[in-house]
C-alpha atoms as a PDB file:
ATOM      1  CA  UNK A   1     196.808 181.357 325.294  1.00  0.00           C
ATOM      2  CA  UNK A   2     195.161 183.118 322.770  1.00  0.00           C
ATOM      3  CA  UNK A   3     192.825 185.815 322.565  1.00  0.00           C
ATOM      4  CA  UNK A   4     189.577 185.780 321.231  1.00  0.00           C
ATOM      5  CA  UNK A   5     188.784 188.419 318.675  1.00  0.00           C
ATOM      6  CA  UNK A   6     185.236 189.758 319.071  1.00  0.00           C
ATOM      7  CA  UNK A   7     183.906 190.215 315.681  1.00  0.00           C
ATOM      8  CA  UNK A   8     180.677 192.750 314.628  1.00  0.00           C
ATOM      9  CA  UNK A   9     178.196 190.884 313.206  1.00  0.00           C
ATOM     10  CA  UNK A  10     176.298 194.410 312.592  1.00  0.00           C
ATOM     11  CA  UNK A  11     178.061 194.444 309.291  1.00  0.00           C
ATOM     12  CA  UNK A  12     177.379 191.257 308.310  1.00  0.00           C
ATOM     13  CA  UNK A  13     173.699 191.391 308.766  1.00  0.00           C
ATOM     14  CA  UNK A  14     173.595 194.973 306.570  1.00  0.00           C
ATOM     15  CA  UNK A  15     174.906 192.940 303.942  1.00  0.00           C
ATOM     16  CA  UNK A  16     172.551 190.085 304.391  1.00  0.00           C
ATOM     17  CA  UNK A  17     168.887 192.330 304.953  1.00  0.00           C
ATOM     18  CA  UNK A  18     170.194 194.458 301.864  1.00  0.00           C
ATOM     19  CA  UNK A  19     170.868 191.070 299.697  1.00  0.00           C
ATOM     20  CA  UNK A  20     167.107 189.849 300.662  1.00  0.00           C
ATOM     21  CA  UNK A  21     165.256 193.086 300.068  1.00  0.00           C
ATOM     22  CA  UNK A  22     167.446 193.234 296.258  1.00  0.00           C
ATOM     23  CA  UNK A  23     166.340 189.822 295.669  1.00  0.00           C
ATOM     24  CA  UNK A  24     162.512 190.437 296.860  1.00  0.00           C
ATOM     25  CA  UNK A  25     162.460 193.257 294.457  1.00  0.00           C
ATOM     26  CA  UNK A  26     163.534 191.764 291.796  1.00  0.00           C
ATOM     27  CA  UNK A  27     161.378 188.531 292.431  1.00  0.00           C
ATOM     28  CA  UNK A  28     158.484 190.898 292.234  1.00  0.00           C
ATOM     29  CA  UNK A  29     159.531 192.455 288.974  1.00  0.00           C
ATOM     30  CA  UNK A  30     160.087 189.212 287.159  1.00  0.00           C
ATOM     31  CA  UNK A  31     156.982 187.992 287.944  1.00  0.00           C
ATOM     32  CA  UNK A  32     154.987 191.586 287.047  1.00  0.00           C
ATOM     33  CA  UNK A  33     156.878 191.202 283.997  1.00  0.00           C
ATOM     34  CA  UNK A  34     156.029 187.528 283.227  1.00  0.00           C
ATOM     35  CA  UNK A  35     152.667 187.134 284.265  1.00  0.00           C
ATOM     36  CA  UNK A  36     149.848 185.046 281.684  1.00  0.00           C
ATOM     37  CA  UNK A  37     146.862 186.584 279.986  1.00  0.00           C
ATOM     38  CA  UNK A  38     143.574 185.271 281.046  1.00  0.00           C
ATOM     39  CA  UNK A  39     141.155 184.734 278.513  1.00  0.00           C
ATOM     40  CA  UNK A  40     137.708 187.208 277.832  1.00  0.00           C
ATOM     41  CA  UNK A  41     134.738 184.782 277.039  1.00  0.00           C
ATOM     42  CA  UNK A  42     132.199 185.496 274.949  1.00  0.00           C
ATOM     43  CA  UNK A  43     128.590 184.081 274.806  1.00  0.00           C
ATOM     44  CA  UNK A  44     128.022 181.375 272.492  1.00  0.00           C
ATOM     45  CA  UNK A  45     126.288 183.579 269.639  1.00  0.00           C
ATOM     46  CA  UNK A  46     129.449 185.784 269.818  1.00  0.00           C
ATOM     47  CA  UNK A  47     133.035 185.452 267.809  1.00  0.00           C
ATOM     48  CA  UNK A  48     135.905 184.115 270.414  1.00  0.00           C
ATOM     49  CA  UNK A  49     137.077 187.199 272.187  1.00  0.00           C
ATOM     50  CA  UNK A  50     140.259 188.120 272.682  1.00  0.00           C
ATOM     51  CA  UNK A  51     142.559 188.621 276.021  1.00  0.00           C
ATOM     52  CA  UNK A  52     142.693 190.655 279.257  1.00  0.00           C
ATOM     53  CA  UNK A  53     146.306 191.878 279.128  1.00  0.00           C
ATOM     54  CA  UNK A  54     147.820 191.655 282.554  1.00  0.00           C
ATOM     55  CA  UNK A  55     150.479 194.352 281.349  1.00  0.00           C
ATOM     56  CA  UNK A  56     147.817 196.950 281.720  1.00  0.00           C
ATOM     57  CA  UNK A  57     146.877 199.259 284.768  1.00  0.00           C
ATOM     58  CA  UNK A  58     144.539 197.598 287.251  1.00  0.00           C
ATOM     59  CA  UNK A  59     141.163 197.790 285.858  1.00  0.00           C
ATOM     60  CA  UNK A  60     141.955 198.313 282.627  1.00  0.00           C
ATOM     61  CA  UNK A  61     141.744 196.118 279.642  1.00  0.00           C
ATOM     62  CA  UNK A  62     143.881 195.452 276.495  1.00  0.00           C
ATOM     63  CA  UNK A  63     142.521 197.046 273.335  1.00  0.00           C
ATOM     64  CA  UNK A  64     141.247 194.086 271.284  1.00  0.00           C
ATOM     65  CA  UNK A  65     139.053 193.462 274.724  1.00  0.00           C
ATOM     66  CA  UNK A  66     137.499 196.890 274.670  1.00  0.00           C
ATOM     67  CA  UNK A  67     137.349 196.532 270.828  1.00  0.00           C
ATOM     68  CA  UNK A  68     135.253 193.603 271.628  1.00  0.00           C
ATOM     69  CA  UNK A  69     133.183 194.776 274.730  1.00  0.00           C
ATOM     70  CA  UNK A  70     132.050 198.016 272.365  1.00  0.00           C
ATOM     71  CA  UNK A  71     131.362 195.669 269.407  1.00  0.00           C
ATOM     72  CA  UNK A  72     129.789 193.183 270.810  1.00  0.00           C
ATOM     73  CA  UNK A  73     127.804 194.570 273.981  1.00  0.00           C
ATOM     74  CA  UNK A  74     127.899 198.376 272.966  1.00  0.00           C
ATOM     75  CA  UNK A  75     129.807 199.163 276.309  1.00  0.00           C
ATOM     76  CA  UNK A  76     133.583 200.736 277.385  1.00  0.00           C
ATOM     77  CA  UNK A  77     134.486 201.993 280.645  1.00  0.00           C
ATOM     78  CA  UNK A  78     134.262 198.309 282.601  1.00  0.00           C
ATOM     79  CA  UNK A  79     135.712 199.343 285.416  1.00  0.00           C
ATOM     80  CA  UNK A  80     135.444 197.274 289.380  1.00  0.00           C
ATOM     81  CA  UNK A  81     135.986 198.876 292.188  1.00  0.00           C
ATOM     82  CA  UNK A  82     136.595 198.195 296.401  1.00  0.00           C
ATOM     83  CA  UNK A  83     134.282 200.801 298.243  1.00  0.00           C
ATOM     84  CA  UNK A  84     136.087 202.486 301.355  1.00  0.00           C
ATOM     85  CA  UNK A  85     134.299 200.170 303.818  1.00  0.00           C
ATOM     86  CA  UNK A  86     135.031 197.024 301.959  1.00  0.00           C
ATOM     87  CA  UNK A  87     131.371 195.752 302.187  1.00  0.00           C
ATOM     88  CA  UNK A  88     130.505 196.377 298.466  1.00  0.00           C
ATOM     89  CA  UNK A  89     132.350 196.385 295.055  1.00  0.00           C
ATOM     90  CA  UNK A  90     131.078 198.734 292.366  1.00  0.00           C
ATOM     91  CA  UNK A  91     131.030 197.102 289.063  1.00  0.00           C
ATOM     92  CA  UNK A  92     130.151 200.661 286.457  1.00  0.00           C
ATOM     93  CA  UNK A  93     130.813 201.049 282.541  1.00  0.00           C
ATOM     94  CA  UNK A  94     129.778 202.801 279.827  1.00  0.00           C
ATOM     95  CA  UNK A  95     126.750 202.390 277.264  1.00  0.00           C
ATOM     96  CA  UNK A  96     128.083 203.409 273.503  1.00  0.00           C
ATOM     97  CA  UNK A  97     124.985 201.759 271.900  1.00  0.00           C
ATOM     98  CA  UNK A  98     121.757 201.288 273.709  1.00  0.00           C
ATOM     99  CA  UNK A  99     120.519 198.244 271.564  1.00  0.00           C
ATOM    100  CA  UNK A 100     123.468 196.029 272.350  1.00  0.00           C
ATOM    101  CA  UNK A 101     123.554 197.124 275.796  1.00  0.00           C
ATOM    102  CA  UNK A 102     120.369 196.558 276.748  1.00  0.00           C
ATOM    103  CA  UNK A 103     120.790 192.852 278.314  1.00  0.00           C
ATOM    104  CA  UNK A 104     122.996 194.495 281.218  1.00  0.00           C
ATOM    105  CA  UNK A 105     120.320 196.750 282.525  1.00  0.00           C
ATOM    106  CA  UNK A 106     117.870 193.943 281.909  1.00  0.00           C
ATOM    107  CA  UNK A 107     116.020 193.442 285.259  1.00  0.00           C
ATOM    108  CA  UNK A 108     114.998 190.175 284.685  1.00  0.00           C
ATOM    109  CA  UNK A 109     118.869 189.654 284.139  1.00  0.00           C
ATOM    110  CA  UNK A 110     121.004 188.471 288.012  1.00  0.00           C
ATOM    111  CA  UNK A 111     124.237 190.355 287.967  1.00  0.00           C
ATOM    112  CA  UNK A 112     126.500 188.104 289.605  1.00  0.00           C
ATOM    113  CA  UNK A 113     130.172 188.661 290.611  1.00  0.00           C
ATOM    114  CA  UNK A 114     132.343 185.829 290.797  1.00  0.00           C
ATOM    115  CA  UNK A 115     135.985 185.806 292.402  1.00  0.00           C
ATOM    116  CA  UNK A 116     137.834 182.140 292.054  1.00  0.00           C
ATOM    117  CA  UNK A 117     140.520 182.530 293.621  1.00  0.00           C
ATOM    118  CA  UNK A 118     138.591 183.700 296.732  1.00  0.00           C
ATOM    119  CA  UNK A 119     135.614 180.996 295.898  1.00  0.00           C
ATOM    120  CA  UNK A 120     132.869 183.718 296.322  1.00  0.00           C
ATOM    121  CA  UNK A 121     129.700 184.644 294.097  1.00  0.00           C
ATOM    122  CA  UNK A 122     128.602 187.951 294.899  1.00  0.00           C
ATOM    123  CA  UNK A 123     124.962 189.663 294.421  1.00  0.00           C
ATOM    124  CA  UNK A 124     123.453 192.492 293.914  1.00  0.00           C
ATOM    125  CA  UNK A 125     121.672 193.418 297.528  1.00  0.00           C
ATOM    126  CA  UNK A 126     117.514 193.568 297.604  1.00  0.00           C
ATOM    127  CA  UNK A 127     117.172 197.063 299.786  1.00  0.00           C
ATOM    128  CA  UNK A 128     113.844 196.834 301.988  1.00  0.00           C
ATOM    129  CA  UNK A 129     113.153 200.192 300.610  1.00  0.00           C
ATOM    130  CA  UNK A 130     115.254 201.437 297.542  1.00  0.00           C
ATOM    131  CA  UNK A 131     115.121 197.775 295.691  1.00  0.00           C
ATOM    132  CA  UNK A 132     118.264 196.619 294.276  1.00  0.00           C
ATOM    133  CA  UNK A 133     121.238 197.960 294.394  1.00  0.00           C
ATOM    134  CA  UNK A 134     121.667 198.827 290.558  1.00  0.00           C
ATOM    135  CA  UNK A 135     120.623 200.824 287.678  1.00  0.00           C
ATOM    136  CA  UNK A 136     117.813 198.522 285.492  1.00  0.00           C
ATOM    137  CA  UNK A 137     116.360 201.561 283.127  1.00  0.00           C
ATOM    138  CA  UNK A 138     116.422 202.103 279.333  1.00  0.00           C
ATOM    139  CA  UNK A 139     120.608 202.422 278.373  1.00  0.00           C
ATOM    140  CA  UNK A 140     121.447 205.861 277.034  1.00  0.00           C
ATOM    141  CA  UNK A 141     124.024 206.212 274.972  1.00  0.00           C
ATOM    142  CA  UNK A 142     126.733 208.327 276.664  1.00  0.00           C
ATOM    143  CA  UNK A 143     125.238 207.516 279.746  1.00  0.00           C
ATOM    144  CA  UNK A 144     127.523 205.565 282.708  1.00  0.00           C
ATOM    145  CA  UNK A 145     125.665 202.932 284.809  1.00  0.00           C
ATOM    146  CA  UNK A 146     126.423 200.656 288.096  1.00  0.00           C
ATOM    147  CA  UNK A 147     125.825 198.219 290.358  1.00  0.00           C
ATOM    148  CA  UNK A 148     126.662 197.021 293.535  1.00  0.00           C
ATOM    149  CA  UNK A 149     127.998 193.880 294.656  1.00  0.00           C
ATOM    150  CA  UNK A 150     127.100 192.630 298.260  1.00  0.00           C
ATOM    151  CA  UNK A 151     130.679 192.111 299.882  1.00  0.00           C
ATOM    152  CA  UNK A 152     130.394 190.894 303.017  1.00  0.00           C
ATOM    153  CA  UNK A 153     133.430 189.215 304.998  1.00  0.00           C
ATOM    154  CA  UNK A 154     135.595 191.232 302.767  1.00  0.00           C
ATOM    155  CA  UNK A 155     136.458 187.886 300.557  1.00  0.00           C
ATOM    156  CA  UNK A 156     137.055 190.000 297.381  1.00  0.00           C
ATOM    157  CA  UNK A 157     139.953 192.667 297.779  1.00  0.00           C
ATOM    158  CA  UNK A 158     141.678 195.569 295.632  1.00  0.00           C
ATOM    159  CA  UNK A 159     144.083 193.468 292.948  1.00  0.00           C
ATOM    160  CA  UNK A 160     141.833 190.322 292.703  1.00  0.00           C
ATOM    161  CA  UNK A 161     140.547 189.634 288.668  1.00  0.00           C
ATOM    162  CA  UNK A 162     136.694 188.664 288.812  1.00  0.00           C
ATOM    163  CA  UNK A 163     134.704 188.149 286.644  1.00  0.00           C
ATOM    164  CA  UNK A 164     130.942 189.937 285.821  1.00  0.00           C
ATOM    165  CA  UNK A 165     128.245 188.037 284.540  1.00  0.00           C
ATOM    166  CA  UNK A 166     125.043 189.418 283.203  1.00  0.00           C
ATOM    167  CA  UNK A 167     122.693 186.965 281.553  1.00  0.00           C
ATOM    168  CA  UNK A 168     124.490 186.208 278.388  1.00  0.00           C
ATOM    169  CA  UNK A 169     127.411 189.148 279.359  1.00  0.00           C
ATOM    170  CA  UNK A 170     130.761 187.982 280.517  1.00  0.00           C
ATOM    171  CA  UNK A 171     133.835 190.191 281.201  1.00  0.00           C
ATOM    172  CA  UNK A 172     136.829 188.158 282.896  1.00  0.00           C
ATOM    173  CA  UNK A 173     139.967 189.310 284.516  1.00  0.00           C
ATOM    174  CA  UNK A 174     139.166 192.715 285.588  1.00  0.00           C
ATOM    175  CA  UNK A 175     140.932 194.141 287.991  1.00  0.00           C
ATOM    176  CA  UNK A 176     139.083 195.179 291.856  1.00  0.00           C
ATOM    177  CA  UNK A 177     140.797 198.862 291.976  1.00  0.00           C
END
């Protein structure tokens, strides 16, 4: 009769977790590496824009989209960003020329924030005694400005690409930091 050998599978299943963690890394570099560009719309009176790069840090956008955002809207800075708690997102940028930028601290104007791959539509929140949650006086240049995006549920997280609309203003695909 033979013996059975008794084998260690402990080696075995190194070999294996180390194989899957290589190949999850690498998965997640390839697609980093190969993701699309979404498109920046502009209003109708506007020339086509140009493209969001996905290359760039979160937040950030490519330099034919800030070429166009300072151009067209007199603005820079866009930037969106997940408050501590979660229950608000900050949408703030930059004014560079008070005339163009005047339609995004238009009061008249609904900021609205729209996620799609979360299916939300986010508003600015009516305070009972402060008003809205946003800045709506005379753009100086030089001068940063914000607003405040109702968030509640937590539907829009850090990494998702909204977009901001503002009467006629649209910036797509920037990054929640």
């Amino acid at each position: 009769m033979k013996k059975k050998s008794k084998i260690s599978t402990w080696p075995l299943l190194t070999i294996v977790a180390a194989a899957i963690l290589a190949l999850g890394v690498i998965d997640t570099l390839y697609a980093q590496a190969h993701q699309s560009t979404p498109p920046v719309q502009a209003p109708a009176s506007a020339k086509p824009a140009s493209a969001v790069s996905r290359s760039n840090l979160a937040g950030m956008v490519s330099r034919q989209a800030r070429m166009y955002y300072e151009g067209v809207w007199g603005v820079d800075s866009l930037n969106v960003r997940y408050t501590e708690a979660g229950e608000m997102i900050r949408f703030s940028y930059r004014v560079l020329d008070p005339a163009k930028a005047a339609p995004l601290n238009d009061k008249k104007a609904e900021p609205s924030l729209i996620d799609p791959e979360a299916g939300v539509k986010l508003k600015v929140p009516q305070m009972e005694k402060i008003g809205k949650l946003r800045q709506s006086s005379t753009a100086i240049a030089g001068k940063s400005y914000w607003m405040a995006f109702s968030n509640s549920g937590r539907r829009v997280r850090p990494g998702d690409r909204v977009i901001i609309q503002i009467g006629n203003f649209r910036a797509d695909g920037l990054v929640v930091e």
